[in-house]
PDB file of N, CA and C in Angstrom:
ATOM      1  N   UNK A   1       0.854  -1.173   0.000  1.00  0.00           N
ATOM      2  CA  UNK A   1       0.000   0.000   0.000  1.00  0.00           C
ATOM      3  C   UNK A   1       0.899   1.236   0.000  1.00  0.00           C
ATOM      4  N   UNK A   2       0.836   1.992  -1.119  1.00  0.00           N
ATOM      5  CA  UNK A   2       1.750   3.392  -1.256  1.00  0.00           C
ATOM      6  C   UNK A   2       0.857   4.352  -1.060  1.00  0.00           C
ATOM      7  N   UNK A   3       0.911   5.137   0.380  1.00  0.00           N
ATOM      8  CA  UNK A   3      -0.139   6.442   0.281  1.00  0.00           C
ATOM      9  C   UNK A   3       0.496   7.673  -0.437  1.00  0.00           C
ATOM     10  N   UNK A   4      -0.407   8.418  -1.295  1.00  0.00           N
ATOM     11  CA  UNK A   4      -0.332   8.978  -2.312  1.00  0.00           C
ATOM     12  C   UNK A   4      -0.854  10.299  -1.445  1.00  0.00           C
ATOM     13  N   UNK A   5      -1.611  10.692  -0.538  1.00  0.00           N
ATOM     14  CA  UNK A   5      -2.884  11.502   0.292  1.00  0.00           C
ATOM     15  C   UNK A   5      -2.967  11.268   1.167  1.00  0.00           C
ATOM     16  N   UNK A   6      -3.381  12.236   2.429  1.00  0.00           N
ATOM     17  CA  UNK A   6      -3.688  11.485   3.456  1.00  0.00           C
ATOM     18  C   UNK A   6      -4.378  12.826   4.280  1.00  0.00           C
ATOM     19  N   UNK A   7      -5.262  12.866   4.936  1.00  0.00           N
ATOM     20  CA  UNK A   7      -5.987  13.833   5.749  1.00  0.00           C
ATOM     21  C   UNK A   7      -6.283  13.247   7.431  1.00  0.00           C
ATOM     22  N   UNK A   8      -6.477  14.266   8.082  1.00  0.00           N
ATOM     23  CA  UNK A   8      -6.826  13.980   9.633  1.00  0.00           C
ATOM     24  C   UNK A   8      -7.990  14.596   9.866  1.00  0.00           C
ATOM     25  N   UNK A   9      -9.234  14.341  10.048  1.00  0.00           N
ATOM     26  CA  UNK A   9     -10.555  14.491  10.810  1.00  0.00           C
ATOM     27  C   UNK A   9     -10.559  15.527  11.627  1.00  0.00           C
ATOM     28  N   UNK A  10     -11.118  16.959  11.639  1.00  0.00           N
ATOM     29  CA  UNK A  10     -10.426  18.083  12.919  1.00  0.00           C
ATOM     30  C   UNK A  10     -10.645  17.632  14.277  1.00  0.00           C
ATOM     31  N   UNK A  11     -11.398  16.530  14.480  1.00  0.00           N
ATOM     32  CA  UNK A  11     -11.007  15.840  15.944  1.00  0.00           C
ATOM     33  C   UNK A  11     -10.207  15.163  16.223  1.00  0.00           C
ATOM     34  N   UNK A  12      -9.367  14.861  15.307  1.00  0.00           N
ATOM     35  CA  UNK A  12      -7.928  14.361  15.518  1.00  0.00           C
ATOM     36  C   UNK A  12      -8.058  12.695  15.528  1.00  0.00           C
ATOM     37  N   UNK A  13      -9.146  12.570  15.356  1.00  0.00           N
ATOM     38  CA  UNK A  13      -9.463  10.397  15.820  1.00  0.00           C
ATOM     39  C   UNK A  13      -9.396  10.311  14.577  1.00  0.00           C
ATOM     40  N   UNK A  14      -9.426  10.674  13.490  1.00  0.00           N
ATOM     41  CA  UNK A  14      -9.519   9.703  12.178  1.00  0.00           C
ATOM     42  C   UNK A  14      -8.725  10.035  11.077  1.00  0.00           C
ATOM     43  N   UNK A  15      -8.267   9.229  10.443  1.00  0.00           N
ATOM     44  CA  UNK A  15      -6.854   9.439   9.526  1.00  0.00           C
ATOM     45  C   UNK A  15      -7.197   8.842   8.239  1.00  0.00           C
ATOM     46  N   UNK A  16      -7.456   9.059   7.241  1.00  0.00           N
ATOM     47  CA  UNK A  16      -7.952   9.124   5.743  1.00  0.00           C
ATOM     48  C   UNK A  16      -6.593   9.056   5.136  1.00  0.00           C
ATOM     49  N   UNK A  17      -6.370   7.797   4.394  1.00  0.00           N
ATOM     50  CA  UNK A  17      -5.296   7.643   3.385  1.00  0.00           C
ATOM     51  C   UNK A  17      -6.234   7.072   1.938  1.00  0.00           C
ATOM     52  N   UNK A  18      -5.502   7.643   0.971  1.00  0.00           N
ATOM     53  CA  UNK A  18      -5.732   7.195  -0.320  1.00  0.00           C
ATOM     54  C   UNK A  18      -4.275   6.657  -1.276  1.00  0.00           C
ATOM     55  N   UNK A  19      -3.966   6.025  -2.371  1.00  0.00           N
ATOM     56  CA  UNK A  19      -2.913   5.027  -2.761  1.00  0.00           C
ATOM     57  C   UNK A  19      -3.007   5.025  -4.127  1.00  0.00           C
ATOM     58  N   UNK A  20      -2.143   4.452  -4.393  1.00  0.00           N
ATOM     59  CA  UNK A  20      -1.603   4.041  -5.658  1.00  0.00           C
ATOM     60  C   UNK A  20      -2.316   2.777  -6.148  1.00  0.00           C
ATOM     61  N   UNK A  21      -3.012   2.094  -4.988  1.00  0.00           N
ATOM     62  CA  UNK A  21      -4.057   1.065  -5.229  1.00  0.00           C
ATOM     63  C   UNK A  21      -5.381   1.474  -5.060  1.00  0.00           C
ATOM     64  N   UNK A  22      -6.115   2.671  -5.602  1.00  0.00           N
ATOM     65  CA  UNK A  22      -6.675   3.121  -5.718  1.00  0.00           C
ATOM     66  C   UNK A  22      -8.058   2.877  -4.665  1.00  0.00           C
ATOM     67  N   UNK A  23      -7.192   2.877  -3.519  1.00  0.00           N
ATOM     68  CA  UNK A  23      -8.272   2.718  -2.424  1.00  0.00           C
ATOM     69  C   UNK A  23      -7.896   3.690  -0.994  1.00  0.00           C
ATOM     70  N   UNK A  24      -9.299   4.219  -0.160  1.00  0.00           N
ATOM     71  CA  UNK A  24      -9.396   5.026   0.035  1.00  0.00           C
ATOM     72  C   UNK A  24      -9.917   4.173   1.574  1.00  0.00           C
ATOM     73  N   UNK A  25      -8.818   4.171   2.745  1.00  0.00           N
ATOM     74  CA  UNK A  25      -8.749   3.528   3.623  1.00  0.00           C
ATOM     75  C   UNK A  25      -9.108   4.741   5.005  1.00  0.00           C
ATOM     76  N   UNK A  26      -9.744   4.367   6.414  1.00  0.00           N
ATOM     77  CA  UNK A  26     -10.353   4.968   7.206  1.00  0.00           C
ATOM     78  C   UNK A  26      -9.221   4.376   8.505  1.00  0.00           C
ATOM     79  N   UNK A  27      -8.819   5.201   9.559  1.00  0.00           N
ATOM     80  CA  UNK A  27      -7.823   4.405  10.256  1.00  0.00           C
ATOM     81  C   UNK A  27      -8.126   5.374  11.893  1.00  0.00           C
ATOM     82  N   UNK A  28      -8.160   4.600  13.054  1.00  0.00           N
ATOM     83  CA  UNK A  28      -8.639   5.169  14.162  1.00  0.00           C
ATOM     84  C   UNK A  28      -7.332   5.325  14.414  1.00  0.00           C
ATOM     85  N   UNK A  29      -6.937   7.060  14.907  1.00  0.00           N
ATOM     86  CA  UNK A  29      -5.786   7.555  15.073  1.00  0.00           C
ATOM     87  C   UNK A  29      -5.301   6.933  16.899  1.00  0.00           C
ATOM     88  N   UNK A  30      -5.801   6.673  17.442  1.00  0.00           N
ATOM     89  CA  UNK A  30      -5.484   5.948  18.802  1.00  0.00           C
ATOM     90  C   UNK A  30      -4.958   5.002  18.600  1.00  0.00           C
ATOM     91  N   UNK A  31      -5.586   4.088  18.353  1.00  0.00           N
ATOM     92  CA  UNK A  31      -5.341   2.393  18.096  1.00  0.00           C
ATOM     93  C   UNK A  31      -4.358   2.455  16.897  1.00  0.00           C
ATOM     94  N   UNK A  32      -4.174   3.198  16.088  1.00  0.00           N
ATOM     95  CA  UNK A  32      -3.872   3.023  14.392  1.00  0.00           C
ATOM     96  C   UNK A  32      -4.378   1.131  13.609  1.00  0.00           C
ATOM     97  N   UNK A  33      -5.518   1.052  14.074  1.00  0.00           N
ATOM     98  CA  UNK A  33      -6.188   0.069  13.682  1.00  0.00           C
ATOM     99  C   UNK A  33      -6.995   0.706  12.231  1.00  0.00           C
ATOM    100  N   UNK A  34      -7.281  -0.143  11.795  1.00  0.00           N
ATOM    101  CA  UNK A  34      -7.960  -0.340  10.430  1.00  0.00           C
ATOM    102  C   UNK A  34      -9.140  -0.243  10.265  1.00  0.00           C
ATOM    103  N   UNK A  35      -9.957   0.921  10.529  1.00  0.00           N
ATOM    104  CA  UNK A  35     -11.489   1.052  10.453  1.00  0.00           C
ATOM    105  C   UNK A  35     -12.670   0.722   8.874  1.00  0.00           C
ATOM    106  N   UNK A  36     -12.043   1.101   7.648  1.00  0.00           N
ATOM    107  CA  UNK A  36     -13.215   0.764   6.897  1.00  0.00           C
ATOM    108  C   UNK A  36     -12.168   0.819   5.544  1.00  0.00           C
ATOM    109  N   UNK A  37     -12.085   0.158   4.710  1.00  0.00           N
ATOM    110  CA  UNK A  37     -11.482   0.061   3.512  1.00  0.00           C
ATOM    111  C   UNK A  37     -13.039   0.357   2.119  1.00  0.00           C
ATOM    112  N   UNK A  38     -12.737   1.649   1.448  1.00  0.00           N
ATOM    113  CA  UNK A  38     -13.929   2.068   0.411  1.00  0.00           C
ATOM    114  C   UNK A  38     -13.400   1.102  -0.929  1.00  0.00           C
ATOM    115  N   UNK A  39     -14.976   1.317  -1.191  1.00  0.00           N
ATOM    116  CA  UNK A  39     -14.395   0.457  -2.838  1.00  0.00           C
ATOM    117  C   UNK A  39     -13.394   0.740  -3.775  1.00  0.00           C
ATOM    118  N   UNK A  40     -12.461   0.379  -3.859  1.00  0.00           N
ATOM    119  CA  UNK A  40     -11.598   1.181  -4.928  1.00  0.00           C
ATOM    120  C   UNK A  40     -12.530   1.820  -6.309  1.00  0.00           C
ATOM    121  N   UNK A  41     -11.560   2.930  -6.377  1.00  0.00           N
ATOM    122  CA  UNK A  41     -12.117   3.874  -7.413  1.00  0.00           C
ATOM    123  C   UNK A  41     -11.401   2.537  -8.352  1.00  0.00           C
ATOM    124  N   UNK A  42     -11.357   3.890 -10.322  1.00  0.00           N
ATOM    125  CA  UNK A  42     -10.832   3.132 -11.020  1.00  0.00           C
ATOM    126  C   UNK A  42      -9.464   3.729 -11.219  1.00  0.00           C
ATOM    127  N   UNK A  43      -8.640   4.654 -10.559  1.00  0.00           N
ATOM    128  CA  UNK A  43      -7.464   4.917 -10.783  1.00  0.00           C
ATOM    129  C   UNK A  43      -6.875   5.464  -9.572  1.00  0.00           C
ATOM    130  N   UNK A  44      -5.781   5.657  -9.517  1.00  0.00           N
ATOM    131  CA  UNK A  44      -5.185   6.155  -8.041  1.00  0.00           C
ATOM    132  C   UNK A  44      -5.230   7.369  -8.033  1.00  0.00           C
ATOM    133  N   UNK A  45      -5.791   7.588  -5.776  1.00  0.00           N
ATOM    134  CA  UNK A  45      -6.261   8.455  -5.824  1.00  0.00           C
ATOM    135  C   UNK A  45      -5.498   9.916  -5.779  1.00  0.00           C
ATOM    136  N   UNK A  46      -5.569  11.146  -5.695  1.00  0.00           N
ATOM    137  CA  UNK A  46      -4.766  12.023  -6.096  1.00  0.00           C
ATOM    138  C   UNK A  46      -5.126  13.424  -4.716  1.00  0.00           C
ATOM    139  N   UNK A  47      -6.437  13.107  -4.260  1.00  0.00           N
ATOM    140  CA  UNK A  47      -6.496  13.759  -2.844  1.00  0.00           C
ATOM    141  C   UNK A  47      -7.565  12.944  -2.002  1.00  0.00           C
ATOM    142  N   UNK A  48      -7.612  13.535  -0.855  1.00  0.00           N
ATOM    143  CA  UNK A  48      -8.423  12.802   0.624  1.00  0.00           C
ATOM    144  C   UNK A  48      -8.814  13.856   1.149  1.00  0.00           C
ATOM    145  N   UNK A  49     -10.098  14.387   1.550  1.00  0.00           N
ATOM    146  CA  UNK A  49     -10.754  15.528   2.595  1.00  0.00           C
ATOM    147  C   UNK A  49     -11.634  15.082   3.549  1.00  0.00           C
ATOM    148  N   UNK A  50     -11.868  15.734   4.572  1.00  0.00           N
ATOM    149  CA  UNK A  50     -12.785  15.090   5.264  1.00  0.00           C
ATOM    150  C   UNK A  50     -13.776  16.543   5.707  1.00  0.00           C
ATOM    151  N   UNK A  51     -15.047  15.991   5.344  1.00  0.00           N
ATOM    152  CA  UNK A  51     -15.984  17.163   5.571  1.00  0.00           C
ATOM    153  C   UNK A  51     -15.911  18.076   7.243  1.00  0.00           C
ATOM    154  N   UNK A  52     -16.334  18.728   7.336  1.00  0.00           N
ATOM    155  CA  UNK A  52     -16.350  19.665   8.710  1.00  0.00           C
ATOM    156  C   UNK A  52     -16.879  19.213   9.728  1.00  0.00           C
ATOM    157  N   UNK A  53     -17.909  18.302   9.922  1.00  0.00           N
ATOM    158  CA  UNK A  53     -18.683  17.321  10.577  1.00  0.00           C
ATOM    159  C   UNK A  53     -18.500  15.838  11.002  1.00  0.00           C
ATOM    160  N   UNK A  54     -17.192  15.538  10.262  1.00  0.00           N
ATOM    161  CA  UNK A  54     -16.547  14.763   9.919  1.00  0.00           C
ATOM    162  C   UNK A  54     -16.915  13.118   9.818  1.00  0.00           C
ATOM    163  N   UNK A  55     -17.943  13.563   9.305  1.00  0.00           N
ATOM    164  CA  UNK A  55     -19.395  12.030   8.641  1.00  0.00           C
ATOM    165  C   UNK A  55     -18.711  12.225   7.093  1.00  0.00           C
ATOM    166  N   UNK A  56     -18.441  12.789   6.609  1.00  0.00           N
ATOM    167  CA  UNK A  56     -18.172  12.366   4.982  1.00  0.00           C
ATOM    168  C   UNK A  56     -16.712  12.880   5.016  1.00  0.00           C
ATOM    169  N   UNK A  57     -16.246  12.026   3.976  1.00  0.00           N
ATOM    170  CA  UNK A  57     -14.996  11.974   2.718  1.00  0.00           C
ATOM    171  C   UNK A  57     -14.920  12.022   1.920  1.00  0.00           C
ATOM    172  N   UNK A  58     -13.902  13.247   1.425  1.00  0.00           N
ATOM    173  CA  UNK A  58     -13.709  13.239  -0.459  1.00  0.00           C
ATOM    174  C   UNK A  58     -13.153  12.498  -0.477  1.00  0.00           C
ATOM    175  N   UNK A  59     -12.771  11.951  -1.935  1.00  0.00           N
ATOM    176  CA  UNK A  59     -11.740  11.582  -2.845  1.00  0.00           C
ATOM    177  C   UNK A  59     -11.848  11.711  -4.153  1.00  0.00           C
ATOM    178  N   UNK A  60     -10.892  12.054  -4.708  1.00  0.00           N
ATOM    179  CA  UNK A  60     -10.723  12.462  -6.376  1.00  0.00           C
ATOM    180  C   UNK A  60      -9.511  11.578  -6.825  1.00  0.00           C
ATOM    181  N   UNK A  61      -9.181  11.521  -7.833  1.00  0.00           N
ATOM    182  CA  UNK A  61      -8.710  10.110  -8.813  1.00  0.00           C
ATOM    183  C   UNK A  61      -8.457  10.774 -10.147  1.00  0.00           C
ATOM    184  N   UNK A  62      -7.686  10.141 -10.672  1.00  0.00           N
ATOM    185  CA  UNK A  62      -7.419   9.957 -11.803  1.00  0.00           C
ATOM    186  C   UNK A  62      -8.694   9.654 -13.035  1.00  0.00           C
ATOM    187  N   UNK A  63      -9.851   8.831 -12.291  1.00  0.00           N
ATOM    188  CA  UNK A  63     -10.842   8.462 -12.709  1.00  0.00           C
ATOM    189  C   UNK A  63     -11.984   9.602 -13.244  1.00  0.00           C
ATOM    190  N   UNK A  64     -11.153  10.824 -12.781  1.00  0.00           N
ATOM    191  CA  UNK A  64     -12.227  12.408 -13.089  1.00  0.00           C
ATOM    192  C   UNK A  64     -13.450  12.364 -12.308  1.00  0.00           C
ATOM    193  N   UNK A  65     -13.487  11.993 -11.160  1.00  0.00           N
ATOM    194  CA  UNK A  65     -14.624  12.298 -10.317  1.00  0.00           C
ATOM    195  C   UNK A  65     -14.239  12.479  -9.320  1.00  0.00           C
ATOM    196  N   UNK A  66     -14.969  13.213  -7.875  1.00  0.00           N
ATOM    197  CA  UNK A  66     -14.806  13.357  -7.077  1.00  0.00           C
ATOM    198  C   UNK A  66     -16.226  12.379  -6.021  1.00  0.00           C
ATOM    199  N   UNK A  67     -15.326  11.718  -5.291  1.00  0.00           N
ATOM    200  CA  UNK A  67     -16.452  10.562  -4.553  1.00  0.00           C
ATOM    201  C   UNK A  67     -16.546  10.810  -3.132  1.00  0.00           C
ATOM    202  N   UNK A  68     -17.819  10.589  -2.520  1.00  0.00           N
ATOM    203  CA  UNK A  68     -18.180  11.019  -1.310  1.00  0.00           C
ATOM    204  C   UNK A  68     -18.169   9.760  -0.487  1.00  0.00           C
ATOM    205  N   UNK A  69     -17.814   9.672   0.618  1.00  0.00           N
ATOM    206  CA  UNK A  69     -18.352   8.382   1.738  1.00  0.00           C
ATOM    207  C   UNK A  69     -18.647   8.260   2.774  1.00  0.00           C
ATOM    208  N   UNK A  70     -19.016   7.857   3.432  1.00  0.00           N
ATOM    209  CA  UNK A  70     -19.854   7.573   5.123  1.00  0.00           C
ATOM    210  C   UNK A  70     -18.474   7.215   5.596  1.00  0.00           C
ATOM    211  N   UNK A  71     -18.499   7.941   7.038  1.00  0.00           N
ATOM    212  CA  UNK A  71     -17.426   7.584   8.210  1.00  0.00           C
ATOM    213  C   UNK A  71     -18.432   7.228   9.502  1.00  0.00           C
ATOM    214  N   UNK A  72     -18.029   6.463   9.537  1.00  0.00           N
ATOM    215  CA  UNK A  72     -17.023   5.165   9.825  1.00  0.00           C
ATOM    216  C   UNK A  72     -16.905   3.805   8.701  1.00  0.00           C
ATOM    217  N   UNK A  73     -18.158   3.757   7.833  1.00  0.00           N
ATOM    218  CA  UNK A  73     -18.426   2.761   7.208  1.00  0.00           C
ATOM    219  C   UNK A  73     -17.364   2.362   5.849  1.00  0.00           C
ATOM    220  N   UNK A  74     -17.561   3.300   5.638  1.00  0.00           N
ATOM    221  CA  UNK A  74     -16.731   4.202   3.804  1.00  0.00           C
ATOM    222  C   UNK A  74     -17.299   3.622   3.010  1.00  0.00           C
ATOM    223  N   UNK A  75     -18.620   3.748   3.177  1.00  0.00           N
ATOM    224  CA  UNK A  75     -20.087   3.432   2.530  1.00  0.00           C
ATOM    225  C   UNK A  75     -20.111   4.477   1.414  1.00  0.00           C
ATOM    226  N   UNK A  76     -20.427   4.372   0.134  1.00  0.00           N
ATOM    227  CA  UNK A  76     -20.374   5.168  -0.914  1.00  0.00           C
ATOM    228  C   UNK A  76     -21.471   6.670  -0.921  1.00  0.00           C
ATOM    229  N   UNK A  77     -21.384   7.922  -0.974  1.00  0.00           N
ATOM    230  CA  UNK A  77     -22.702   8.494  -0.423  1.00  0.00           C
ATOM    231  C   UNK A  77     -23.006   9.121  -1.770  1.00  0.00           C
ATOM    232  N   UNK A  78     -21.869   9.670  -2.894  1.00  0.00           N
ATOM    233  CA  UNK A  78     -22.163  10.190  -4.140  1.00  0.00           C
ATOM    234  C   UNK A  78     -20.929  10.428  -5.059  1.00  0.00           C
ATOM    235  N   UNK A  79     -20.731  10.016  -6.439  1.00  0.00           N
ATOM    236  CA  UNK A  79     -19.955  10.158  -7.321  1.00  0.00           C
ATOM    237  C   UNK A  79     -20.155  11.937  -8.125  1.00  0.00           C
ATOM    238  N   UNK A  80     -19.506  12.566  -8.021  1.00  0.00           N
ATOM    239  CA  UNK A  80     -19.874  14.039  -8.360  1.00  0.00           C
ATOM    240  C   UNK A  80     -19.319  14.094  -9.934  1.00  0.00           C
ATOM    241  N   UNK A  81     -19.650  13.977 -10.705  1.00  0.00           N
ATOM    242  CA  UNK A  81     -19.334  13.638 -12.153  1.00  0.00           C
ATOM    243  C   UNK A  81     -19.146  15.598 -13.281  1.00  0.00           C
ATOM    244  N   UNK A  82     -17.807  15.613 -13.681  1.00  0.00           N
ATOM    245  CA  UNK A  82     -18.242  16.763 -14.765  1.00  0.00           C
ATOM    246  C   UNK A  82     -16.585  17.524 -15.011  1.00  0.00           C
ATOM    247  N   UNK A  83     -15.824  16.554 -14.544  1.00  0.00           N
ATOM    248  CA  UNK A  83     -14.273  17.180 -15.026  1.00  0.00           C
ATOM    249  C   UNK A  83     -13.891  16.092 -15.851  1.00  0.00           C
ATOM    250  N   UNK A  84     -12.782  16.534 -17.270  1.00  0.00           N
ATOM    251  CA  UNK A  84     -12.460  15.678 -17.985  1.00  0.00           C
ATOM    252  C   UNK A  84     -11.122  15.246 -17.932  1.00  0.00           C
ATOM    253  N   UNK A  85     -10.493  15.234 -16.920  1.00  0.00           N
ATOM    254  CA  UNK A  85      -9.443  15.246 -16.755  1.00  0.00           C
ATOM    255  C   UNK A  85      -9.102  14.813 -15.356  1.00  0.00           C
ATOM    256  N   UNK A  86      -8.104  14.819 -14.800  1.00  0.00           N
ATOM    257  CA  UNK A  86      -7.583  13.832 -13.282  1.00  0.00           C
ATOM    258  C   UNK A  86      -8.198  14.981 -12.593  1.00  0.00           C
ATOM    259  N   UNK A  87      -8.776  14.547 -11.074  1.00  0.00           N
ATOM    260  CA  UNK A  87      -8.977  15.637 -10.290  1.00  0.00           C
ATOM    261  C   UNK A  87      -8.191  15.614  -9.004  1.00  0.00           C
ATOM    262  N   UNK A  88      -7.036  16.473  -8.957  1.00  0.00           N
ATOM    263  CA  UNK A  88      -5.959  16.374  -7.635  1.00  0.00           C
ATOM    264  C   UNK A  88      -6.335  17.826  -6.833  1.00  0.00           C
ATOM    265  N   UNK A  89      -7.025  18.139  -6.530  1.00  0.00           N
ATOM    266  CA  UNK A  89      -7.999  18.965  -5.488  1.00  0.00           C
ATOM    267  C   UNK A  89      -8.847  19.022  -5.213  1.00  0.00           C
ATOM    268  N   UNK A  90      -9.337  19.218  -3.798  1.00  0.00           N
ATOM    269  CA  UNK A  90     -10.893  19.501  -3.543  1.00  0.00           C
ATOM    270  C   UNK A  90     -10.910  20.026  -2.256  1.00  0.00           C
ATOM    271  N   UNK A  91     -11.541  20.638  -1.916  1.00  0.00           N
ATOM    272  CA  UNK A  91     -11.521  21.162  -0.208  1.00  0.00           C
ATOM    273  C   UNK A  91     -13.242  21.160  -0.018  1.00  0.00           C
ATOM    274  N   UNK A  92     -13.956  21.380   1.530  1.00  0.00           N
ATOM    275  CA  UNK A  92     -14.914  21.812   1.798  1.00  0.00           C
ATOM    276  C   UNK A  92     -14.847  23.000   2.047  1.00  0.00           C
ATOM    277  N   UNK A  93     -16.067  23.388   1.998  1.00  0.00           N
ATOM    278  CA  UNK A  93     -16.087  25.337   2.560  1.00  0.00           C
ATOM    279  C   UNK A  93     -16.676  25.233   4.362  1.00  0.00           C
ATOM    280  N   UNK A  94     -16.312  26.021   5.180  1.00  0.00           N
ATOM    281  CA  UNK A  94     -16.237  25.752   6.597  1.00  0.00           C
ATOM    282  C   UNK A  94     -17.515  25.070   6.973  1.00  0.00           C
ATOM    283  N   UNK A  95     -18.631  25.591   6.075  1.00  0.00           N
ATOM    284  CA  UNK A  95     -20.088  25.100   7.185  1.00  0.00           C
ATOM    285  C   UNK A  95     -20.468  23.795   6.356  1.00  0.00           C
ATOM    286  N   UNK A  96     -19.598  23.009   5.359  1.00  0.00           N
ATOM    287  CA  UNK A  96     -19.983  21.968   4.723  1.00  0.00           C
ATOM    288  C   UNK A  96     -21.202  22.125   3.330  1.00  0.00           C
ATOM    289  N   UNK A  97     -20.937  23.446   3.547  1.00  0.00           N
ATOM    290  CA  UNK A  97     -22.745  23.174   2.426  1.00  0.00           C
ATOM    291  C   UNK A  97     -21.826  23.260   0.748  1.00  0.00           C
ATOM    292  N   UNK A  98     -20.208  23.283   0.658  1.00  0.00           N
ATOM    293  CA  UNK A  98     -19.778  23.159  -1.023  1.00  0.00           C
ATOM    294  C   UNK A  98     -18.675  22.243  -0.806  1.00  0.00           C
ATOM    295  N   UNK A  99     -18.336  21.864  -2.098  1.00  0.00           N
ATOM    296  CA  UNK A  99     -17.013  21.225  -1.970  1.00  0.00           C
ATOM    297  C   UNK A  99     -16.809  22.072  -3.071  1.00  0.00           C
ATOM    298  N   UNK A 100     -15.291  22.294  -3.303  1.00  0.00           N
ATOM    299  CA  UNK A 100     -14.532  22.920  -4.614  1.00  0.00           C
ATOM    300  C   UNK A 100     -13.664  21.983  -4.840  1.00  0.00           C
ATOM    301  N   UNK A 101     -13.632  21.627  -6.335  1.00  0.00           N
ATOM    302  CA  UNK A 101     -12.771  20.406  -6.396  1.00  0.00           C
ATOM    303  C   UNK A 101     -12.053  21.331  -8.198  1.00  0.00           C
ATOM    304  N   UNK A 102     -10.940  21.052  -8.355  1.00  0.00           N
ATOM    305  CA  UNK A 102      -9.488  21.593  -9.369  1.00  0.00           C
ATOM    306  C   UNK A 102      -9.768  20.419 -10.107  1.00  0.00           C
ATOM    307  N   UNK A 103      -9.435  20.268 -11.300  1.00  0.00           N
ATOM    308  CA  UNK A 103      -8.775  19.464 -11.944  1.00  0.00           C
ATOM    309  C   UNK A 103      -7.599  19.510 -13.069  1.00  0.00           C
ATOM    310  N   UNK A 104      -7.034  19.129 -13.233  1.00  0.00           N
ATOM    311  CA  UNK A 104      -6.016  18.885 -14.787  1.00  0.00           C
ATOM    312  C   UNK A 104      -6.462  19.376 -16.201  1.00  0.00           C
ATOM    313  N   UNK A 105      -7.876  19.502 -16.315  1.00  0.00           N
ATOM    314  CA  UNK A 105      -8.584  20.336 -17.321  1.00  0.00           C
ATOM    315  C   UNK A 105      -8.611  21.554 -16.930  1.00  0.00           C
ATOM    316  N   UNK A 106      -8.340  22.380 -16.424  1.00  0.00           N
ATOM    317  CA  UNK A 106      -8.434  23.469 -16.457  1.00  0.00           C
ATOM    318  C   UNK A 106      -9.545  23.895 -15.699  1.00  0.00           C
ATOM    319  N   UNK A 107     -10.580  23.493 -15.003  1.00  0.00           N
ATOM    320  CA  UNK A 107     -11.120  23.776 -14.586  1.00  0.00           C
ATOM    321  C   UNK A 107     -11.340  23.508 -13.235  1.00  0.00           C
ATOM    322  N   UNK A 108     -12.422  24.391 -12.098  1.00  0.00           N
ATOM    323  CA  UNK A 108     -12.815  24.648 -10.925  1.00  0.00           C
ATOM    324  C   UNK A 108     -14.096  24.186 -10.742  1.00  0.00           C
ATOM    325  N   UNK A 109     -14.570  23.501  -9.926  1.00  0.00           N
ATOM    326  CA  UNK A 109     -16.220  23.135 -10.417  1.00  0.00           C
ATOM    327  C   UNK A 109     -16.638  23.100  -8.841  1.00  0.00           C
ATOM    328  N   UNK A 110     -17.520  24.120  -8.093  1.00  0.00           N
ATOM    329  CA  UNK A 110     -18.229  24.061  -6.706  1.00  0.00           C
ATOM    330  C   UNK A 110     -19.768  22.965  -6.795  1.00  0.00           C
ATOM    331  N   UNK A 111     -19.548  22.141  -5.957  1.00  0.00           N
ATOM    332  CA  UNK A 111     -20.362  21.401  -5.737  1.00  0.00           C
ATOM    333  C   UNK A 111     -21.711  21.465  -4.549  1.00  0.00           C
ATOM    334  N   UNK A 112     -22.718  22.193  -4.770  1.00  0.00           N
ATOM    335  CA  UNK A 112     -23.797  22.696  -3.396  1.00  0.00           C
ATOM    336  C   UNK A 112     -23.819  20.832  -3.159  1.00  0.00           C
ATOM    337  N   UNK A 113     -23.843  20.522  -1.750  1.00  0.00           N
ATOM    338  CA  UNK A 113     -23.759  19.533  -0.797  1.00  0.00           C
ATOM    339  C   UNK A 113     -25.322  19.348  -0.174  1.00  0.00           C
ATOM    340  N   UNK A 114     -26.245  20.403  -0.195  1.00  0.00           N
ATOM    341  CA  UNK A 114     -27.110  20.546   0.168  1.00  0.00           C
ATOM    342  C   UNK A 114     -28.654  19.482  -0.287  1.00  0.00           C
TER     343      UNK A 114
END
């Protein structure tokens, strides 16, 4: 497993890695035990965020989407579809209601969460 990404939860308990095996792993920062392994995308991933509330996770890929998931589960919650190109950014905005995600095309695309 080569982590490529990696984010921390602002409560400090949860640690979000993404890889070169295009999977997007959940890890309890105490224990450093192994909480939820997500379905692999179809290409490796290129960032990891974790929403403000810290119930959801980005990830963006090579695959040109940006994918949402349930924490603790890393249960799939939504594929955000519309860049043509790799997407290696994304952040939330503080109160959770956008994501902004960059891509390799040239473009910026805000996502209402709402």
């Amino acid at each position: 497993m080569n982590i490529l990404t990696l984010a921390l939860s602002q409560d400090g308990r949860t640690l979000v890695t993404g890889g070169i095996d295009y999977t997007v792993r959940l890890w309890d920062v105490a224990t450093w035990r192994h909480i939820a392994t997500a379905t692999p995308q179809a290409d490796q991933l290129r960032a990891v965020s974790f929403h403000p509330d810290g119930h959801l996770v980005a990830s963006s890929s090579g695959d040109h989407t940006v994918r949402l998931w349930h924490v603790p589960t890393a249960e799939p919650a939504a594929i955000l579809y519309g860049h043509t190109r790799y997407v290696d950014k994304h952040a939330f905005s503080p109160d959770g209601h956008v994501l902004v995600s960059g891509a390799a095309d040239g473009t910026v695309r805000l996502w209402q969460l709402d």
